[in-house]
Protein backbone atom coordinates (compact mmCIF):
# COMPACT_ATOMS: atom_id res chain seq x y z
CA UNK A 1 95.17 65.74 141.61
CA UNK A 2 95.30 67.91 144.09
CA UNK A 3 92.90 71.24 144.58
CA UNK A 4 94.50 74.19 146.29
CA UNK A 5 93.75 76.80 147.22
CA UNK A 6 95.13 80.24 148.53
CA UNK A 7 97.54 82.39 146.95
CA UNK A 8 100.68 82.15 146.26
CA UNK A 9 103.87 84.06 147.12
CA UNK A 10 103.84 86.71 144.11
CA UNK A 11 100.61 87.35 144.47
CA UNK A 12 100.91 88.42 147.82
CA UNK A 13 103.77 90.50 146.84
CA UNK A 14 102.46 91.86 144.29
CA UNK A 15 99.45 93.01 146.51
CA UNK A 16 101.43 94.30 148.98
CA UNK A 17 103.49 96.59 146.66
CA UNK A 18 100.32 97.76 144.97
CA UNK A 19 99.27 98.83 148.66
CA UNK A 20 102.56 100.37 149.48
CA UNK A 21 102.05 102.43 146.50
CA UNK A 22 98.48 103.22 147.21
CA UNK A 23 99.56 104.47 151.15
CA UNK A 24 102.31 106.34 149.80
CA UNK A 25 99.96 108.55 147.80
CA UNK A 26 97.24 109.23 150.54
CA UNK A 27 99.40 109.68 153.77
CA UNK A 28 101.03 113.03 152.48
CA UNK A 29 97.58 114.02 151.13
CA UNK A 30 96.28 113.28 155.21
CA UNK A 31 98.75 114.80 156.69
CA UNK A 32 97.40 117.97 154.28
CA UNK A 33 93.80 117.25 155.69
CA UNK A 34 95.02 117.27 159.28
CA UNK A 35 97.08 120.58 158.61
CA UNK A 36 94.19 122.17 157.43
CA UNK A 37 91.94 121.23 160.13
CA UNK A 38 94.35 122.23 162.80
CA UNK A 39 94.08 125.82 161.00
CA UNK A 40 90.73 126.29 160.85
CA UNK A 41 90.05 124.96 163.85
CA UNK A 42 92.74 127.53 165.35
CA UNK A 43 91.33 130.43 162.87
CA UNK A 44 87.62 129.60 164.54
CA UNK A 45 88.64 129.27 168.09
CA UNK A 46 89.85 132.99 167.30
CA UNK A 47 86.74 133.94 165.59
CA UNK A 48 84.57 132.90 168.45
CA UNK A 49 86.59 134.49 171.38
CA UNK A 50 86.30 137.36 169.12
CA UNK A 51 82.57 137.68 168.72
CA UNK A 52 82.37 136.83 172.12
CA UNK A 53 84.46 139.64 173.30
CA UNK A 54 82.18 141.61 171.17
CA UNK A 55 78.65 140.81 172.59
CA UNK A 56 80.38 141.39 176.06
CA UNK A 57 81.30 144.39 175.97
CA UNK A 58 77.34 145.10 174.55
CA UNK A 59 76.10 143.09 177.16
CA UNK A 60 77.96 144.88 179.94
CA UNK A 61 78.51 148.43 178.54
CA UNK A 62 81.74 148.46 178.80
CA UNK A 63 85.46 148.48 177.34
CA UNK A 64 86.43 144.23 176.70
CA UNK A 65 89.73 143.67 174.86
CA UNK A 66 91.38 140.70 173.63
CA UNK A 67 95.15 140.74 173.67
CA UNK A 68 97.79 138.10 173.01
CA UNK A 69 98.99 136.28 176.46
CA UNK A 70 100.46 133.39 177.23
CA UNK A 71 99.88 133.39 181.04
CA UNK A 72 96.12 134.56 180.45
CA UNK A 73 97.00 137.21 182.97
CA UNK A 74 99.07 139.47 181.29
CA UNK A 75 99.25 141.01 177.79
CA UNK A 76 102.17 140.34 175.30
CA UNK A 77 103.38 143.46 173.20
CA UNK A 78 105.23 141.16 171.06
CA UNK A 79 102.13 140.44 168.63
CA UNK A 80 102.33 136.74 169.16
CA UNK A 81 98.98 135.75 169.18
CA UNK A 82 100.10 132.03 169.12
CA UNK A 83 101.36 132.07 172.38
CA UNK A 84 97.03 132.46 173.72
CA UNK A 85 95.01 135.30 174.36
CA UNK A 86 92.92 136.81 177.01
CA UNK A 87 89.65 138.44 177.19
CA UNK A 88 89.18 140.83 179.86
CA UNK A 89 86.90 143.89 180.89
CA UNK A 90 89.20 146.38 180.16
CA UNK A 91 87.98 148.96 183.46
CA UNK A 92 90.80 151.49 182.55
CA UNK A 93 90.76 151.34 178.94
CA UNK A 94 94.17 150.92 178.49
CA UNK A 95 94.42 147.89 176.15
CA UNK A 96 96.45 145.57 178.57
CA UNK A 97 95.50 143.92 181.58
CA UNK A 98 95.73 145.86 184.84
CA UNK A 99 94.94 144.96 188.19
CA UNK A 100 91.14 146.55 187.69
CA UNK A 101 90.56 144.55 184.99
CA UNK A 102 88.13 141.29 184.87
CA UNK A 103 89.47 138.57 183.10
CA UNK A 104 86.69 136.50 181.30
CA UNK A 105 88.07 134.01 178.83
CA UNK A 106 91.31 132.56 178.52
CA UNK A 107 92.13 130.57 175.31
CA UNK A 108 95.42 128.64 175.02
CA UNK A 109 98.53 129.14 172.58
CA UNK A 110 98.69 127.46 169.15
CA UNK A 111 102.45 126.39 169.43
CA UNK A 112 101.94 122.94 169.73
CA UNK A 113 100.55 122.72 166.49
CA UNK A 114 103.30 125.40 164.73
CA UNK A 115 100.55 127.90 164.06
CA UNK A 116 101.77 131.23 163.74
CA UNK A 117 99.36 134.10 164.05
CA UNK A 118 100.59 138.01 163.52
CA UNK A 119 98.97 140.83 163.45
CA UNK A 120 99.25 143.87 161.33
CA UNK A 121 99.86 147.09 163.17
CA UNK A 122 96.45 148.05 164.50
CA UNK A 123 95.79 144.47 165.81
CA UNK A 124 99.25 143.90 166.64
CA UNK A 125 99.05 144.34 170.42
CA UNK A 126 94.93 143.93 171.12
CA UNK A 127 91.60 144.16 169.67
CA UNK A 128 89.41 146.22 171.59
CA UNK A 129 85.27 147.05 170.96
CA UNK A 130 83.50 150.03 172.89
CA UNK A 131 80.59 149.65 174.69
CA UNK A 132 78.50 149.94 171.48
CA UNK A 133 80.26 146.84 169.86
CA UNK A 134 82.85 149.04 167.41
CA UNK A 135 85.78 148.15 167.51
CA UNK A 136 88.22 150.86 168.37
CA UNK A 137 91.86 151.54 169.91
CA UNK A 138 91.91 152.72 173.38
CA UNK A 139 92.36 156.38 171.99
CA UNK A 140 89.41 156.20 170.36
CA UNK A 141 90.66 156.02 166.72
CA UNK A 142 89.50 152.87 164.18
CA UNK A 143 91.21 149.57 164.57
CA UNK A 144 90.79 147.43 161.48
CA UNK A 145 93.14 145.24 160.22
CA UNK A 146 94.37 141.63 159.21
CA UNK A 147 95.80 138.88 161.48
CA UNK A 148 97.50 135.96 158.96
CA UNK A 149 97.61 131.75 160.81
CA UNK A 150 100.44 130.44 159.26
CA UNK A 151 102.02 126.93 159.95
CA UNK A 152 104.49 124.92 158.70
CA UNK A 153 104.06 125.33 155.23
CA UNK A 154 104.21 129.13 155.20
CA UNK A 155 102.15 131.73 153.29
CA UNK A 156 100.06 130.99 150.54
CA UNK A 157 97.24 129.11 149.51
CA UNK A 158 97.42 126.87 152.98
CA UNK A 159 97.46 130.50 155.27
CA UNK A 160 94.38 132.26 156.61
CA UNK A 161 93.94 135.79 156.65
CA UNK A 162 91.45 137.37 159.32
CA UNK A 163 90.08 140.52 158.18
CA UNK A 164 88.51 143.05 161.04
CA UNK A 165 86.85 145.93 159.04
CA UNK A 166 86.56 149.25 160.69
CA UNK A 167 82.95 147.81 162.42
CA UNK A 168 84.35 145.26 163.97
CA UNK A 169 83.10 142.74 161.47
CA UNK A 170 85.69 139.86 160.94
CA UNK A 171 85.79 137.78 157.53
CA UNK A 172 88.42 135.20 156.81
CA UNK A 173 89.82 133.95 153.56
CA UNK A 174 92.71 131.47 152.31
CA UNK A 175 95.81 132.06 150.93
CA UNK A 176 98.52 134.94 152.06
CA UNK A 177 101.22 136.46 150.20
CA UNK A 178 103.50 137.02 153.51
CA UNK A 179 102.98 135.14 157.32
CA UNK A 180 103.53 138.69 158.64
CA UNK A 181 101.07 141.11 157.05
């Protein structure tokens, strides 16, 4: 008699439509991962700039803005922060780039990945801190508000909401009710 061994046919079948299964489950759930890390990796590249822009404009004693721009050398009124941003010494405190102004960091858009990123009206256009690290508008008034990420999936308990309090202090949590806040 003859020993084999191996496996046979339906067994190997059977395998493979037990792994088929399996990789059906888990590639939605990675594509979820790599979603999320796209957004928080977008949501800290903001973060950064941000604090960065900050301890400039301590450093230096002077006006540094960050505004929405997609050429890094001029500012977009539009609110779409996706597009990329610009930080700049801000010499004529207008809250746009001028031909005075110093341009110090340029960070590209989000687009590729379908992150959306708007503003609510105070931080629509630019977020702007003083000499003494407050943040402020260029009249002089408080600028707090919320920016919302948003990608493909929308609002909810996938969006991030960026918080900047009336200090200048920024704090992020999950979840929106709206992509445009």
């Amino acid at each position: 008699m003859k020993n084999n061994s191996g496996y046979t046919l339906l067994e190997l079948l059977i395998v493979m439509a037990i792994a088929f299964v399996l990789l059906t489950l888990a590639v939605p759930t990675f594509s979820q991962i790599i979603k999320n890390g796209r957004m928080v990796v977008r949501v800290n590249n903001f973060v950064g700039l941000t604090n960065y822009a900050r301890s400039e404009a301590i450093n230096r004693s002077a006006r540094i803005t960050l505004c929405p721009s997609a050429s890094g050398t001029t500012c977009l009124t539009t609110g779409q922060w996706e597009l990329g941003w610009a930080v700049f010494v801000d010499a004529d405190d207008s809250g746009t780039q001028t031909t005075g102004d110093t341009l110090l960091q340029v960070n590209a858009g989000a687009t590729a990945n379908g992150v959306t990123v708007r503003g609510s009206a105070h931080v629509r256009d630019y977020l702007s801190y003083n000499a003494n690290g407050l943040i402020r508008k260029v009249d002089g008034s408080l600028q707090s508000g919320t920016l919302v990420f948003c990608d493909d999936r929308g609002a909810g308990s996938d969006a991030r909401t960026l918080t900047v309090s009336a200090i200048g202090r920024l704090s992020t949590s999950t979840g929106a009710v709206t992509c445009t806040p």
